[in-house]
Each structure stands twice: as structure tokens, then as C-alpha cells.
PDB file of N, CA and C in Angstrom:
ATOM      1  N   UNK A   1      77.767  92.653  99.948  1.00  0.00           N
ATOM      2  CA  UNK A   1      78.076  92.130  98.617  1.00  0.00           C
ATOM      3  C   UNK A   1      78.762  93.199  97.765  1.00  0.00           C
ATOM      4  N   UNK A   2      78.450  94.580  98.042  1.00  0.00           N
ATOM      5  CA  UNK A   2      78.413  95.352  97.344  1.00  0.00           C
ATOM      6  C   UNK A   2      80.163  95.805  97.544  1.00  0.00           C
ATOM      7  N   UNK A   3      80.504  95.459  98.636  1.00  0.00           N
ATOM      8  CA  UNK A   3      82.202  95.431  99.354  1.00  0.00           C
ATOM      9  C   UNK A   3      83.340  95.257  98.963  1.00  0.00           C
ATOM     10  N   UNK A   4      82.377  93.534  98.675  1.00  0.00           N
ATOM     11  CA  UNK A   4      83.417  92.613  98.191  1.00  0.00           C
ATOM     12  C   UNK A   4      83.425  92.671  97.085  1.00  0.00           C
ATOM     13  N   UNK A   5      82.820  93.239  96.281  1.00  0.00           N
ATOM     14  CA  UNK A   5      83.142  93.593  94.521  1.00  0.00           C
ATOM     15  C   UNK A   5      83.978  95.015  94.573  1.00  0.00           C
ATOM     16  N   UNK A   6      83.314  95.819  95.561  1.00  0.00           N
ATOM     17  CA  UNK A   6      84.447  96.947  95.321  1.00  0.00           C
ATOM     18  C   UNK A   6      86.012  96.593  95.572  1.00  0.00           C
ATOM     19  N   UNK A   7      85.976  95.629  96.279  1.00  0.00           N
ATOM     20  CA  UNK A   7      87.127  95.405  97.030  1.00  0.00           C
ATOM     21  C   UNK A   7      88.251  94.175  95.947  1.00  0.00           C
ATOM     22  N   UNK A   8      87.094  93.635  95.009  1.00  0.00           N
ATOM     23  CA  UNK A   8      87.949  92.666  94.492  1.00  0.00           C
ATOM     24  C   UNK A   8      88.350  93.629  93.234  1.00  0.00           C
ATOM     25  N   UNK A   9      87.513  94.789  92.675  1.00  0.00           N
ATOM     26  CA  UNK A   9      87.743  95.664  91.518  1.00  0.00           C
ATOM     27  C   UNK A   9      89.055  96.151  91.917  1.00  0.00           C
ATOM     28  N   UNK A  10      89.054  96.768  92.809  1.00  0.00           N
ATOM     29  CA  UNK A  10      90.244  97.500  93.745  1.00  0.00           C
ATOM     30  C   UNK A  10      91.298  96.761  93.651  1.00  0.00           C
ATOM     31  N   UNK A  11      91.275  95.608  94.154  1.00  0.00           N
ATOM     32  CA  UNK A  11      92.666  94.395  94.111  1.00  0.00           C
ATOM     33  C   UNK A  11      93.400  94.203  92.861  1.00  0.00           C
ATOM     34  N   UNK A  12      92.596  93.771  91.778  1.00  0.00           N
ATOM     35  CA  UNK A  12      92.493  94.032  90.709  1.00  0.00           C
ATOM     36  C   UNK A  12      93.214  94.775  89.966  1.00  0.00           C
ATOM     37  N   UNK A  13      92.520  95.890  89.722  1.00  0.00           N
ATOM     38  CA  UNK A  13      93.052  97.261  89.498  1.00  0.00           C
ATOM     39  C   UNK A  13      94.620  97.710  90.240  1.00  0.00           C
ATOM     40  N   UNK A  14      94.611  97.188  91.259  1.00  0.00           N
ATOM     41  CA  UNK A  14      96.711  97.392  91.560  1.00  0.00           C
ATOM     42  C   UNK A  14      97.401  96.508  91.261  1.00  0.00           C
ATOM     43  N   UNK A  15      96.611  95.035  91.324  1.00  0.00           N
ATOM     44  CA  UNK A  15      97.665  94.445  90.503  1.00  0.00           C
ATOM     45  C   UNK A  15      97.773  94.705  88.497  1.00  0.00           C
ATOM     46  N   UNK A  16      97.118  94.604  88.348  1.00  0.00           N
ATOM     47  CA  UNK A  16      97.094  95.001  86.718  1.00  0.00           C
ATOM     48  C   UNK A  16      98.215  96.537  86.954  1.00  0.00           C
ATOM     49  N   UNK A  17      98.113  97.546  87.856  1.00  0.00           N
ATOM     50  CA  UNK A  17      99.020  98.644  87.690  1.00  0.00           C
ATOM     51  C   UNK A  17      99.956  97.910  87.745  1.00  0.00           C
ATOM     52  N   UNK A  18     100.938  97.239  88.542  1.00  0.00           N
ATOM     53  CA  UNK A  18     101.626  96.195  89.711  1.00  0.00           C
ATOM     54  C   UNK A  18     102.604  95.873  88.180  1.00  0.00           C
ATOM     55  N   UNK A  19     101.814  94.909  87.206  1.00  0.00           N
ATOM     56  CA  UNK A  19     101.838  94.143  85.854  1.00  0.00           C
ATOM     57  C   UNK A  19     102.424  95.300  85.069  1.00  0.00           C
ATOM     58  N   UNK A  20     101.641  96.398  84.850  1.00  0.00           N
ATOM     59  CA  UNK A  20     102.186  97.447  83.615  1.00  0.00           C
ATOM     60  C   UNK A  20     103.469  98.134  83.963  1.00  0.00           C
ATOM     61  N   UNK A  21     103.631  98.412  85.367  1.00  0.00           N
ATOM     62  CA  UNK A  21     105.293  99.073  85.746  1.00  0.00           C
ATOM     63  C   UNK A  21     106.173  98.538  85.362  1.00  0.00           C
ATOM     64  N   UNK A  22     105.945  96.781  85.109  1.00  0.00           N
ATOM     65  CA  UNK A  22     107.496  95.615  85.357  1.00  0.00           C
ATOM     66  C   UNK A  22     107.330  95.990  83.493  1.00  0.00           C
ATOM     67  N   UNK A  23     106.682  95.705  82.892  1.00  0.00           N
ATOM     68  CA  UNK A  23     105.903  95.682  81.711  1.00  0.00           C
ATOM     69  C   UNK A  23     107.086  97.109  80.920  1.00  0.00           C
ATOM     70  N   UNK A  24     106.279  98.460  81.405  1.00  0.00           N
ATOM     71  CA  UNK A  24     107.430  99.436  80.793  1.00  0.00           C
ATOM     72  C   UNK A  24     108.608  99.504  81.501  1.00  0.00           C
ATOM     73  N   UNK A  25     109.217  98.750  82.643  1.00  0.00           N
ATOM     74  CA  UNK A  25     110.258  99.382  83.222  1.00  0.00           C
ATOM     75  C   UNK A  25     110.998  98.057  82.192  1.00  0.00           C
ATOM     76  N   UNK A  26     110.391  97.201  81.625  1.00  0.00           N
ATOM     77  CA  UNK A  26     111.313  96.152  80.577  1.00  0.00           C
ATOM     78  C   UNK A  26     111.618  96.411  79.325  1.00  0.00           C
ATOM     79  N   UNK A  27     110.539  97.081  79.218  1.00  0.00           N
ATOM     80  CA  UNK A  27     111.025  98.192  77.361  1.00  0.00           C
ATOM     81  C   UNK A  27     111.668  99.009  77.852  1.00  0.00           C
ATOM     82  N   UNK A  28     111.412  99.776  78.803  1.00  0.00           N
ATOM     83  CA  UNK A  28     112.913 100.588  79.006  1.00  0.00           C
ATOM     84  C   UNK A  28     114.512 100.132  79.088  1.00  0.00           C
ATOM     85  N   UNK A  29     114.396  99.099  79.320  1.00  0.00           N
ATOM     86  CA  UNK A  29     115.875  98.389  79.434  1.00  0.00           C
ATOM     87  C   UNK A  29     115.954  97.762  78.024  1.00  0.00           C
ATOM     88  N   UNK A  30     115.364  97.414  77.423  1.00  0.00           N
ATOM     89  CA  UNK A  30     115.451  96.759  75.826  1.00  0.00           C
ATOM     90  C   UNK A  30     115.959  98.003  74.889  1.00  0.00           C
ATOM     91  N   UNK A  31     114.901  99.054  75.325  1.00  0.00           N
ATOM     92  CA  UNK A  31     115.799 100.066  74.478  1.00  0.00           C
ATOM     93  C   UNK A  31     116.321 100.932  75.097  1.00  0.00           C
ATOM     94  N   UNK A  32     116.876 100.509  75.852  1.00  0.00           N
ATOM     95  CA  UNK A  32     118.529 101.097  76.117  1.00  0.00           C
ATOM     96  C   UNK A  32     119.835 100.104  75.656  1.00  0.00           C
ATOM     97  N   UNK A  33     119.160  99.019  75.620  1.00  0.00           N
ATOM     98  CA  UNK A  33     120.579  97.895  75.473  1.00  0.00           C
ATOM     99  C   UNK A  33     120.577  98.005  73.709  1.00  0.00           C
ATOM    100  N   UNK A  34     118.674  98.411  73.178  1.00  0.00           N
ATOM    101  CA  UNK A  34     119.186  98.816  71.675  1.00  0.00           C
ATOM    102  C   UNK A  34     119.954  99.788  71.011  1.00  0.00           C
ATOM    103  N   UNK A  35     119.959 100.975  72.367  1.00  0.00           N
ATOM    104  CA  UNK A  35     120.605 102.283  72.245  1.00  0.00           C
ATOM    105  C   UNK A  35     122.137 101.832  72.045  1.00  0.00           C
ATOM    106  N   UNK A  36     122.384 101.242  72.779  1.00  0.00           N
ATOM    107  CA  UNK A  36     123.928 100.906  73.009  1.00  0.00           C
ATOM    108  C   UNK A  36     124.075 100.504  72.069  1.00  0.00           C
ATOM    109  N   UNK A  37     123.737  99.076  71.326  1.00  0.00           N
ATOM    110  CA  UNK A  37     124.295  98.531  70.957  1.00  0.00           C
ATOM    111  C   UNK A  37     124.375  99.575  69.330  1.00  0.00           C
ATOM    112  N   UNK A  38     123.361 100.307  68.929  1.00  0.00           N
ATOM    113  CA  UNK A  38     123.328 101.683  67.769  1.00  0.00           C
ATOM    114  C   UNK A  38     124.787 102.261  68.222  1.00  0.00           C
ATOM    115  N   UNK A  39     124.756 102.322  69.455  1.00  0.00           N
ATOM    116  CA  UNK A  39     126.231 103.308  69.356  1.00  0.00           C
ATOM    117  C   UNK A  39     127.308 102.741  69.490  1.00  0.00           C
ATOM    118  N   UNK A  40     127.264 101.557  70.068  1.00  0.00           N
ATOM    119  CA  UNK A  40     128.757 100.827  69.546  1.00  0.00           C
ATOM    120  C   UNK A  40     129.221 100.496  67.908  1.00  0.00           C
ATOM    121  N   UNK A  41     128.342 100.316  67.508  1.00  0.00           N
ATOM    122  CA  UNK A  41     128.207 100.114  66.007  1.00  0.00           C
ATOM    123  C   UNK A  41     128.739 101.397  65.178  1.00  0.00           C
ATOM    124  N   UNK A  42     128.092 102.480  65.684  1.00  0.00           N
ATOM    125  CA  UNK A  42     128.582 103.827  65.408  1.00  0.00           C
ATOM    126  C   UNK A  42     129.762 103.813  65.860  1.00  0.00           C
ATOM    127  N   UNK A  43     130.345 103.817  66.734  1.00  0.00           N
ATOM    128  CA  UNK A  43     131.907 103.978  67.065  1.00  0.00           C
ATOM    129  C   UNK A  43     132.621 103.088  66.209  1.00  0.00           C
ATOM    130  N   UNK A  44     132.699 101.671  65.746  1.00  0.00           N
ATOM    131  CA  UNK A  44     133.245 100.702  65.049  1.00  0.00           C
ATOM    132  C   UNK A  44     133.221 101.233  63.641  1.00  0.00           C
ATOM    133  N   UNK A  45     132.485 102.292  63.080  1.00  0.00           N
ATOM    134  CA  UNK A  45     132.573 103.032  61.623  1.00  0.00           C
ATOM    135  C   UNK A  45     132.910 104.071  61.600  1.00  0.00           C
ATOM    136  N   UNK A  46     133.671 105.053  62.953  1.00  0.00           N
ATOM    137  CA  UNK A  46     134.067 106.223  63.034  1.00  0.00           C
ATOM    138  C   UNK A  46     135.433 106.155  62.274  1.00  0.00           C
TER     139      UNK A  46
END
């Protein structure tokens, strides 16, 4: 019994990691496309 709880904590626990990678690797792309779009804006007032 004692197994199958370690084993379902365990499962668990990588998917929730699994969840948080897609999670920041998507704010990372949001603010980069916010980065850009700050510096195109900046170039259009140079």
C-alpha cells in the first residue's frame, strides 16, 4: 500500500514539473514577442 502511494506521489510530482516547464517556457515567449514589439515601436520614433 505503502508503494502505491509512493508511486502515485512520484507520478504526480513529474507531471505537475511536466505542467510548470510548458507553463514558463510560455511566458518566456510572451515576453519576448512583448520585447519586440517595445522595440519596434522604439524604432518607428527614432
Amino acid at each position: 500500500m505503502f508503494k502505491l502511494i509512493l508511486r502515485s506521489l512520484v507520478l504526480a510530482s513529474f507531471a505537475f514539473g511536466l505542467m510548470a516547464c510548458n507553463t514558463v517556457k510560455g511566458v518566456g515567449k510572451d515576453i519576448k514577442k512583448a520585447g519586440e514589439k517595445i522595440e519596434e515601436t522604439a524604432e518607428k520614433h527614432d
